[in-house]
C-alpha atoms as a PDB file:
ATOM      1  CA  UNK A   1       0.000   0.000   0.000  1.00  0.00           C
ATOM      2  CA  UNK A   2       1.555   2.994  -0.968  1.00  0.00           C
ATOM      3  CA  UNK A   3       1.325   5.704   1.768  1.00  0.00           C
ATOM      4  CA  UNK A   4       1.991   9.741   1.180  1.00  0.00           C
ATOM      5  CA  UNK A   5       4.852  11.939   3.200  1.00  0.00           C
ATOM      6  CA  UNK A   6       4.763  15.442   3.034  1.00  0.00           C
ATOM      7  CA  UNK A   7       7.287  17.843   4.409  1.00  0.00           C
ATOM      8  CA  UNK A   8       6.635  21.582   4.489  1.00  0.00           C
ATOM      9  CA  UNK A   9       8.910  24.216   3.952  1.00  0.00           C
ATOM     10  CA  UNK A  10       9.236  27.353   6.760  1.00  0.00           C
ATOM     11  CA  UNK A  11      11.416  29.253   3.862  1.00  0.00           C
ATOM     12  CA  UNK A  12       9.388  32.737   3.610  1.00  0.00           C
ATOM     13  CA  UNK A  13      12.348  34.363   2.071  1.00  0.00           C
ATOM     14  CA  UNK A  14      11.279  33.326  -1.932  1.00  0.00           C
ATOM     15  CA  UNK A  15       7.370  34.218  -1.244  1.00  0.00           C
ATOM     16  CA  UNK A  16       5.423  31.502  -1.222  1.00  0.00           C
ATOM     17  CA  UNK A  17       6.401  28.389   0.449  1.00  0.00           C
ATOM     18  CA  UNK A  18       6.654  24.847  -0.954  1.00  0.00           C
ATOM     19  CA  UNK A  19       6.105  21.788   0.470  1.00  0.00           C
ATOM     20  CA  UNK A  20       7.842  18.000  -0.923  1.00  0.00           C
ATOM     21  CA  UNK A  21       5.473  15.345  -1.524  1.00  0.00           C
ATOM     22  CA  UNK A  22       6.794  11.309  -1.500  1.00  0.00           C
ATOM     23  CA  UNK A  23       4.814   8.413  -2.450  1.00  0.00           C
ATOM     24  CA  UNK A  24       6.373   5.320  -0.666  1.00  0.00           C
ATOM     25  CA  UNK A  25       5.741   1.578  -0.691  1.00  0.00           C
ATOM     26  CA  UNK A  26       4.878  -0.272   2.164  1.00  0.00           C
ATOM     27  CA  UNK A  27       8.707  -1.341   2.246  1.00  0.00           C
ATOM     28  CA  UNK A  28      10.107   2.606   2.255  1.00  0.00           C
ATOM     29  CA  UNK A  29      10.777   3.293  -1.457  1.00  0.00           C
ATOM     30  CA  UNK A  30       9.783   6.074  -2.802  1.00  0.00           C
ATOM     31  CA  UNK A  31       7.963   5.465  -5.702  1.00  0.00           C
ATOM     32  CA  UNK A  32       7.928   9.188  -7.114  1.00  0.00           C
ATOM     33  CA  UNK A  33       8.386  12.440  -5.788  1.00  0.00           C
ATOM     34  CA  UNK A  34       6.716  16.148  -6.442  1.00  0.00           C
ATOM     35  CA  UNK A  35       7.483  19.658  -5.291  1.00  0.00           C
ATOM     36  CA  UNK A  36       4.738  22.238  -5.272  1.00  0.00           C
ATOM     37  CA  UNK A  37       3.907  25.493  -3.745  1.00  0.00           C
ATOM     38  CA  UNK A  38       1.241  25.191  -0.492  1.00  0.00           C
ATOM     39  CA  UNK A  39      -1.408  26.437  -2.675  1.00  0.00           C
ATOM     40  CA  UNK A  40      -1.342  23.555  -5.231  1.00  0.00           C
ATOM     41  CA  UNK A  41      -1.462  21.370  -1.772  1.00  0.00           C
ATOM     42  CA  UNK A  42      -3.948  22.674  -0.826  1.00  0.00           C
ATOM     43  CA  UNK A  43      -6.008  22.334  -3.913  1.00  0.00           C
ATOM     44  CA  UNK A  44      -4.854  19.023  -4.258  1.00  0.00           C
ATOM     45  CA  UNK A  45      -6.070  18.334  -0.849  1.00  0.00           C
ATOM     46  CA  UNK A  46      -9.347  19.449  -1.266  1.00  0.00           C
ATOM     47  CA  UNK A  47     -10.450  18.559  -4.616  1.00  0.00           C
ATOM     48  CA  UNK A  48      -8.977  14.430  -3.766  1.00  0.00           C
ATOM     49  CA  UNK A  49      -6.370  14.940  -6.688  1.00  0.00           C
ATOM     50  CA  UNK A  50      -3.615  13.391  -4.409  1.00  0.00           C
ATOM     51  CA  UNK A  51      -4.726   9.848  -6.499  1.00  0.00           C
ATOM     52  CA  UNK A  52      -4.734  11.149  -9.374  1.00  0.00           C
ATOM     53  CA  UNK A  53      -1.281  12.924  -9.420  1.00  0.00           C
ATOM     54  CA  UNK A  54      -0.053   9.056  -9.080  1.00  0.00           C
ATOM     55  CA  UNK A  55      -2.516   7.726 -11.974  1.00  0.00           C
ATOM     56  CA  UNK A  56      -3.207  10.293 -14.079  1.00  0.00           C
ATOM     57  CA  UNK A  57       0.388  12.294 -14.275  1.00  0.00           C
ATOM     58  CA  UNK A  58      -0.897  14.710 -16.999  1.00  0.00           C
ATOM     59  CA  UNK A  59      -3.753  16.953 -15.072  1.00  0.00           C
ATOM     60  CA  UNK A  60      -1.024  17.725 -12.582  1.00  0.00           C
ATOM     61  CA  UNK A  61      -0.534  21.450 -12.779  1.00  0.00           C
ATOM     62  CA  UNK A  62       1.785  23.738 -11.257  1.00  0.00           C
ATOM     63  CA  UNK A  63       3.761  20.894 -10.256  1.00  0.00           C
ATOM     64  CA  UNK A  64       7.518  20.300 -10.688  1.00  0.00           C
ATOM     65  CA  UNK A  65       7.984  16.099 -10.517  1.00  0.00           C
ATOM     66  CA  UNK A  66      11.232  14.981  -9.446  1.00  0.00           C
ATOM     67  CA  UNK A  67      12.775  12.282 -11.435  1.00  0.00           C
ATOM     68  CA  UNK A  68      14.328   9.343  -9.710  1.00  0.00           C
ATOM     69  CA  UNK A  69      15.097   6.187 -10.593  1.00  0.00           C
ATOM     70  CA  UNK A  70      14.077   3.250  -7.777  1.00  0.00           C
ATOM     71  CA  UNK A  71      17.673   1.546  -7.876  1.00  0.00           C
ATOM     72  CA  UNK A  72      18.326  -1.981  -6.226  1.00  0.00           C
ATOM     73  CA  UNK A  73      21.963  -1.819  -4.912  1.00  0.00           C
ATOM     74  CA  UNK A  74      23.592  -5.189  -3.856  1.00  0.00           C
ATOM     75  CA  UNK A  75      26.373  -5.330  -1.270  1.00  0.00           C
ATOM     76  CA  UNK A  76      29.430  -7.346  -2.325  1.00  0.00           C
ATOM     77  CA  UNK A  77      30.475 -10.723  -1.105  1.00  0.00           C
ATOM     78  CA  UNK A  78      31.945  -9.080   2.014  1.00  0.00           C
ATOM     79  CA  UNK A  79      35.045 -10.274   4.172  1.00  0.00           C
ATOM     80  CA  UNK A  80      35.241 -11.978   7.608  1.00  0.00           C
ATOM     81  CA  UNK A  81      34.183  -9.635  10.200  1.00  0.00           C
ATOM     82  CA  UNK A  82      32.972  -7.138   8.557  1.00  0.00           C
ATOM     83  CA  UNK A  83      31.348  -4.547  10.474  1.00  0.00           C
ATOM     84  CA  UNK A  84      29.707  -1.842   8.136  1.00  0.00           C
ATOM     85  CA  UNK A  85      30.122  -1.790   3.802  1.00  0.00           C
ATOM     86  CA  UNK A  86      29.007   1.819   2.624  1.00  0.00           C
ATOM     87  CA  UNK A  87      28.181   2.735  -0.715  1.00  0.00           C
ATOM     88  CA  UNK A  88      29.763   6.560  -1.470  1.00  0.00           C
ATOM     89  CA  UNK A  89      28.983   6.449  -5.411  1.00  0.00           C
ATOM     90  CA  UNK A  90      27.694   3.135  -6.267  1.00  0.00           C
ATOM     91  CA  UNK A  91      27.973   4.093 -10.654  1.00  0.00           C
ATOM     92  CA  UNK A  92      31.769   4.821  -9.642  1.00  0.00           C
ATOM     93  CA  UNK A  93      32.584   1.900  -6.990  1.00  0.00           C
ATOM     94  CA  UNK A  94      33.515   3.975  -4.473  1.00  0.00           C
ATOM     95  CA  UNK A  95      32.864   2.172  -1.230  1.00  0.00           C
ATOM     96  CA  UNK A  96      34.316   1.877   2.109  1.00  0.00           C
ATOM     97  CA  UNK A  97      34.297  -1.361   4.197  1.00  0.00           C
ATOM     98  CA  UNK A  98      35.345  -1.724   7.910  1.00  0.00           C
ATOM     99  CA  UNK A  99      36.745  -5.072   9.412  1.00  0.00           C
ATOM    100  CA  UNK A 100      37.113  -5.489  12.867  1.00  0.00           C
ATOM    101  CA  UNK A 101      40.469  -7.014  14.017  1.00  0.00           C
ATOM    102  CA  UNK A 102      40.247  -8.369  17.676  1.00  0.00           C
ATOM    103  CA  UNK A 103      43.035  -7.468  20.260  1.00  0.00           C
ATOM    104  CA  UNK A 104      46.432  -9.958  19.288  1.00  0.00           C
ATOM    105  CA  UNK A 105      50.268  -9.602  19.181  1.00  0.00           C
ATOM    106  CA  UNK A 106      51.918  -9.584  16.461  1.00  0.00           C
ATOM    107  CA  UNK A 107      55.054  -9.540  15.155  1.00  0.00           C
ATOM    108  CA  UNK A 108      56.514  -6.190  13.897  1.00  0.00           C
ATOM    109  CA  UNK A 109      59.378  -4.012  12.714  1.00  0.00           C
ATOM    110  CA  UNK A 110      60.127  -0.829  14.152  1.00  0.00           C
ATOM    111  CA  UNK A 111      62.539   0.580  11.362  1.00  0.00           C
ATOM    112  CA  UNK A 112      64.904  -1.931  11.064  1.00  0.00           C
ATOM    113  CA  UNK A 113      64.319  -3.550  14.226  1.00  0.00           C
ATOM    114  CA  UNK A 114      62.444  -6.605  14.870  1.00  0.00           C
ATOM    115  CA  UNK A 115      59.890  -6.540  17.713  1.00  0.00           C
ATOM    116  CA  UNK A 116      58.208  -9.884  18.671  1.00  0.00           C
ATOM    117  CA  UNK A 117      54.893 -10.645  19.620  1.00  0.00           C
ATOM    118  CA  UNK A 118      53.496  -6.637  20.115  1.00  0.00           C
ATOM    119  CA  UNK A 119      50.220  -6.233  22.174  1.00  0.00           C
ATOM    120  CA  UNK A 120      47.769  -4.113  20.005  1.00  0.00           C
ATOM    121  CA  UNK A 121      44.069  -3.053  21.098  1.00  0.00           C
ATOM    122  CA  UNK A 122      40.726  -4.160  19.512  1.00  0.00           C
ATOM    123  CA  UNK A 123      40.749  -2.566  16.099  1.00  0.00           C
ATOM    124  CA  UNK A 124      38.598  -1.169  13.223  1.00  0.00           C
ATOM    125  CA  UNK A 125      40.309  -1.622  10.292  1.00  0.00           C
ATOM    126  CA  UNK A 126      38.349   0.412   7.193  1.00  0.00           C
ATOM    127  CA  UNK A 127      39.612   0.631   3.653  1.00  0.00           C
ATOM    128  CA  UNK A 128      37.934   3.237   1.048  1.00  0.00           C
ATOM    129  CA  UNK A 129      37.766   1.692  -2.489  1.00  0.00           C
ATOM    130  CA  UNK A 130      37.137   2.907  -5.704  1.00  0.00           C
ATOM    131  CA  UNK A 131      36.976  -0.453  -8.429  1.00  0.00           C
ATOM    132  CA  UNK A 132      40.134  -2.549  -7.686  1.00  0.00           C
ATOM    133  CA  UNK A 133      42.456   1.058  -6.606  1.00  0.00           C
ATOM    134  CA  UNK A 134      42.715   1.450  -2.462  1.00  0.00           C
ATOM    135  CA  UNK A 135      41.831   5.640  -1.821  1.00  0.00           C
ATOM    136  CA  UNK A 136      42.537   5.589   1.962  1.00  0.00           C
ATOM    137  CA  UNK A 137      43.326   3.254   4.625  1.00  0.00           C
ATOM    138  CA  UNK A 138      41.764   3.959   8.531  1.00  0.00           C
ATOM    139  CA  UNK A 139      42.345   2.741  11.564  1.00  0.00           C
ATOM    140  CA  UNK A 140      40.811   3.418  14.813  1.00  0.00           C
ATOM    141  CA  UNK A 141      40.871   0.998  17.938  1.00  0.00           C
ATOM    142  CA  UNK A 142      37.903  -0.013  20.271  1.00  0.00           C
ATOM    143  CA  UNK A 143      37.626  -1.451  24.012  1.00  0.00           C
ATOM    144  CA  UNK A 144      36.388  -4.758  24.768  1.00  0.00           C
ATOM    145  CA  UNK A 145      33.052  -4.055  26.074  1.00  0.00           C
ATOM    146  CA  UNK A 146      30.438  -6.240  23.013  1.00  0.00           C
ATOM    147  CA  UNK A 147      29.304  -5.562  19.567  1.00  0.00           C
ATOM    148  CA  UNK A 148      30.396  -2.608  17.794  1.00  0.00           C
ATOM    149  CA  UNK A 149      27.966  -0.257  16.683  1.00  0.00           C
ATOM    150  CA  UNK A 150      27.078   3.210  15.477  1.00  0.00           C
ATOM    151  CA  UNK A 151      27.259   4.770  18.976  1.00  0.00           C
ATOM    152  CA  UNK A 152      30.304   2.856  19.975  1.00  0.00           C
ATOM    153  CA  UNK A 153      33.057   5.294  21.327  1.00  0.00           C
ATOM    154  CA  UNK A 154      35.982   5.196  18.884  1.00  0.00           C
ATOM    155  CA  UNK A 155      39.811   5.648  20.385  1.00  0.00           C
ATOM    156  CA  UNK A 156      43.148   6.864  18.407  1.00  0.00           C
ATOM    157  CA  UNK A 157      45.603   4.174  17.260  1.00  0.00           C
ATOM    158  CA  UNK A 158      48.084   3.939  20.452  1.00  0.00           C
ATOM    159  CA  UNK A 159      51.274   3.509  18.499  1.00  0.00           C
ATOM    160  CA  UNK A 160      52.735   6.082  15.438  1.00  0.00           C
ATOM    161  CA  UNK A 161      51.701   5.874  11.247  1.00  0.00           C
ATOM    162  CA  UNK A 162      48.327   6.863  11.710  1.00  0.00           C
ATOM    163  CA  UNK A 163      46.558  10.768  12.452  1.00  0.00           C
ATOM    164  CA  UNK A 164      43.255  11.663  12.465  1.00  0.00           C
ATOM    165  CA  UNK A 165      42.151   8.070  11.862  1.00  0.00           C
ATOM    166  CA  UNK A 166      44.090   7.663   8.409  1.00  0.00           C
ATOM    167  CA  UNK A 167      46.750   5.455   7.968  1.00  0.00           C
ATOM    168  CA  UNK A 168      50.182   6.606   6.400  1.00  0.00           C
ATOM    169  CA  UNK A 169      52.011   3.847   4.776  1.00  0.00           C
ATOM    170  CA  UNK A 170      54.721   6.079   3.301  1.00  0.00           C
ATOM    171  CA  UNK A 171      56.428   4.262   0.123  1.00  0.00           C
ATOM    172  CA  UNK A 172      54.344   1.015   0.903  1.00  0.00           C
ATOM    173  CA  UNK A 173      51.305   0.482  -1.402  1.00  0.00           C
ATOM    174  CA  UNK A 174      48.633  -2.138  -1.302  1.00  0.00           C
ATOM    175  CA  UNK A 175      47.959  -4.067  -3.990  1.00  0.00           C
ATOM    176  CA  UNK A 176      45.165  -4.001  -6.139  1.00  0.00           C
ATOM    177  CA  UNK A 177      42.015  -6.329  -5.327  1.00  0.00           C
ATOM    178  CA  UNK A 178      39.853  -8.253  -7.619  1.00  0.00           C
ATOM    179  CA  UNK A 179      37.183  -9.109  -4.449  1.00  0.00           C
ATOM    180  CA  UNK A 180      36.130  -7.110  -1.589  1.00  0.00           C
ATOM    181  CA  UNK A 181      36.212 -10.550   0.695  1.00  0.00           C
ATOM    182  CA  UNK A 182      40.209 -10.436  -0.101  1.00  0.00           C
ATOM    183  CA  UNK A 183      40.268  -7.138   2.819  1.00  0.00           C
ATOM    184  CA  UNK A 184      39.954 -10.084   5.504  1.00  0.00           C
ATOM    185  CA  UNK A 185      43.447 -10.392   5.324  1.00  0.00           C
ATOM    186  CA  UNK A 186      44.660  -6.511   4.384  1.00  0.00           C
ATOM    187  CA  UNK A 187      45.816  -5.875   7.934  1.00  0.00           C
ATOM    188  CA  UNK A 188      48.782  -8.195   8.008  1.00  0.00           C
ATOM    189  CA  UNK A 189      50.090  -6.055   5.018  1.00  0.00           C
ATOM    190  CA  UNK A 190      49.737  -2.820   7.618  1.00  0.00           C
ATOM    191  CA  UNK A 191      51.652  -5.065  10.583  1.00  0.00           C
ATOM    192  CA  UNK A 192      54.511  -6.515   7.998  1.00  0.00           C
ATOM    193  CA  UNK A 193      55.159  -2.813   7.206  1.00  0.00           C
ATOM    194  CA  UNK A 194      57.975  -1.330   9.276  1.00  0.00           C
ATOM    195  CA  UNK A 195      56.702   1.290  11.640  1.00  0.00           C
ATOM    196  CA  UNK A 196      58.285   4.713  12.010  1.00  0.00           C
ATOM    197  CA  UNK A 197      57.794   7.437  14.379  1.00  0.00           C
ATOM    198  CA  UNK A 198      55.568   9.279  11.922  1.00  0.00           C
ATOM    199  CA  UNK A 199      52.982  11.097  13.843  1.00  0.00           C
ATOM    200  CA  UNK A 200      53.784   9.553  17.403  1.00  0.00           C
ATOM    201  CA  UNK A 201      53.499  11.555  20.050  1.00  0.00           C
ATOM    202  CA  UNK A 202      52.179  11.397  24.399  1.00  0.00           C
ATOM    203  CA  UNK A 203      48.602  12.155  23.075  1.00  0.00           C
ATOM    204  CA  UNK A 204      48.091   9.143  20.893  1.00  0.00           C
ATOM    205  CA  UNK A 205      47.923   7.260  24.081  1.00  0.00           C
ATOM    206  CA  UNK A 206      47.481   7.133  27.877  1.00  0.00           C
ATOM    207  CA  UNK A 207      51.022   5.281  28.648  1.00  0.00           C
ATOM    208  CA  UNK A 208      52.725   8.574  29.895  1.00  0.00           C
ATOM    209  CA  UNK A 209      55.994   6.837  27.378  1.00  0.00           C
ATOM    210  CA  UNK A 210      57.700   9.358  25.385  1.00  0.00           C
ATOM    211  CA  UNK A 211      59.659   7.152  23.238  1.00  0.00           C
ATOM    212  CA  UNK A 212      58.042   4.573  20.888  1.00  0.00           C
ATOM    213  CA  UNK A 213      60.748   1.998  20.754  1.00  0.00           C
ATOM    214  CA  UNK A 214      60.469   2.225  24.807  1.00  0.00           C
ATOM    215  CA  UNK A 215      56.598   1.679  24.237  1.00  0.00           C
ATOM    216  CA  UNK A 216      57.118  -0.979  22.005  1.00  0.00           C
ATOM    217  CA  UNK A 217      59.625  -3.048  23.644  1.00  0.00           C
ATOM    218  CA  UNK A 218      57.487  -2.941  27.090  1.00  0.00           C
ATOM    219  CA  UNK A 219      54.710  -4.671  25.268  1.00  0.00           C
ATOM    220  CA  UNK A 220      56.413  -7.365  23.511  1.00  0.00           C
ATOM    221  CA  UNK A 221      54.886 -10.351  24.720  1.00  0.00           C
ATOM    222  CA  UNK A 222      52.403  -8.266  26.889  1.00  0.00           C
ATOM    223  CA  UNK A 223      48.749  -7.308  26.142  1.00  0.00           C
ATOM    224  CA  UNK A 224      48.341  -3.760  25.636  1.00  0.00           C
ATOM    225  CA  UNK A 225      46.321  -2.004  28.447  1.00  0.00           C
ATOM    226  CA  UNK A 226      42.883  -0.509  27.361  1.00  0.00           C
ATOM    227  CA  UNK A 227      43.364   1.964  29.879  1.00  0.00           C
ATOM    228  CA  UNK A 228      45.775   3.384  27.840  1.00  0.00           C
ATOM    229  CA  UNK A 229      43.954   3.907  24.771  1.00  0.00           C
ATOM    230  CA  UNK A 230      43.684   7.640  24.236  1.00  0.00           C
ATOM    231  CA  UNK A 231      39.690   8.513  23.388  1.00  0.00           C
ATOM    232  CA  UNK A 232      39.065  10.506  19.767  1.00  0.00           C
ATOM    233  CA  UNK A 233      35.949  11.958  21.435  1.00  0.00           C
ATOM    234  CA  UNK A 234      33.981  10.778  18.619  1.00  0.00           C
ATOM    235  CA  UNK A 235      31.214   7.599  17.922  1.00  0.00           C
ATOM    236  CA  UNK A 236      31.843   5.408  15.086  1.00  0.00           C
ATOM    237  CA  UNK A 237      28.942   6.912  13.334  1.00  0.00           C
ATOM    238  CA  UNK A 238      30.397   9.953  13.698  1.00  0.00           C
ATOM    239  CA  UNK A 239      33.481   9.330  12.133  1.00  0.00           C
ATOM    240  CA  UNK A 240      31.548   7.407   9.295  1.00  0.00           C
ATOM    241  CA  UNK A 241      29.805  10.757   8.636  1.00  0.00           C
ATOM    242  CA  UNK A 242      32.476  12.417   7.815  1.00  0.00           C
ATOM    243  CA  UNK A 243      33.882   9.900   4.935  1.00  0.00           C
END
């Protein structure tokens, strides 16, 4: 059953005001749309013409219709633990998927330097797409505390390569993709890269340690604290908003 929603405009400023007019299916999409100025409402309203702008498109008068096509977009196959796949132009494939990564130690390099068996946080690993070409790399760690979602506070990365919640992988480049369920594995290519001290600094993390290689040696073989992690005052949807 298709239903009408009409939202009214409080815009004096251009004389008379308008109001938007969407016919929607019983499942939410809108089937078409029209703009008209209160009066024609009104008429509309009166005379039982709201039918008939639906059935009979060519006595509507003094009516702008809005053309939009009702598009069916299908999500990719999507990777292990995926958390959220977002559509930003669907004709270009432009997309962004995030992958949780659950707390671990792993094996690193700082510079030349191996480090063994690094405590890192619970992490959201996202990766902005466009076809097979990677646009930007995030990364953004979460507490232990159940299921991520939208309102889920989001902390900053505790170690160095990453500002703002965007990675930095200097001269390293990932490689093409021909899937979007091969970003499962895309975060071992971000631990096999060597770390540098590229935007490290006190505030990235709750430690009160100065010096990264002191920070990273101290949790070699160790958990790392989530007391420590650093808050980026902002909720995951937040920070999705503002892709």
């Amino acid at each position: 059953m298709a239903t009408y929603h009409v939202q009214f405009s409080d815009d004096f400023s251009q004389g008379t005001p308008y109001c938007d007019v969407q016919v929607k299916s019983s499942d939410g999409a809108i089937l078409n749309e029209y703009i008209m100025t209160l009066d024609h409402f009104v008429d509309a309203i009166m005379s039982s013409e709201m039918q008939e702008m639906v059935e009979k498109k060519y006595r509507i008068t003094g009516v702008r219709k809005v053309k939009r096509k009702i598009q069916r977009f299908v999500s990719p196959i999507l990777p292990k633990n995926c958390i959220r796949h977002i559509w930003l132009n669907y004709e270009k494939q432009d997309q962004v998927i995030f992958i949780e990564v659950p707390r671990k130690r792993w094996d690193i390099r700082y510079y030349d330097s191996p480090m063994e068996q690094v405590g890192f946080p619970r992490l959201i690993f996202g990766y902005r797409v466009q076809g097979a070409t990677f646009k930007n790399m995030f990364l953004l760690a979460v507490k232990d505390s159940g299921k991520i979602k939208g309102d889920t506070p989001l902390y900053k990365f505790p170690y160095a390569n990453v500002s703002n919640g965007r990675v930095c992988m200097g001269g390293n480049v990932l490689p093409p993709i021909q899937e979007i369920s091969q970003l499962a594995t895309y975060h071992h290519l971000f631990f096999a890269a060597p770390s540098s001290n590229c935007y490290y600094g006190t505030e990235r993390n709750e430690s009160g340690i100065h010096d990264l290689r002191e920070l990273y040696t101290k949790m070699q073989h160790r958990d790392f604290p989530e007391e420590w992690l650093a808050s980026e005052k902002i909720t995951f949807d937040q920070f999705v908003s503002k892709l």
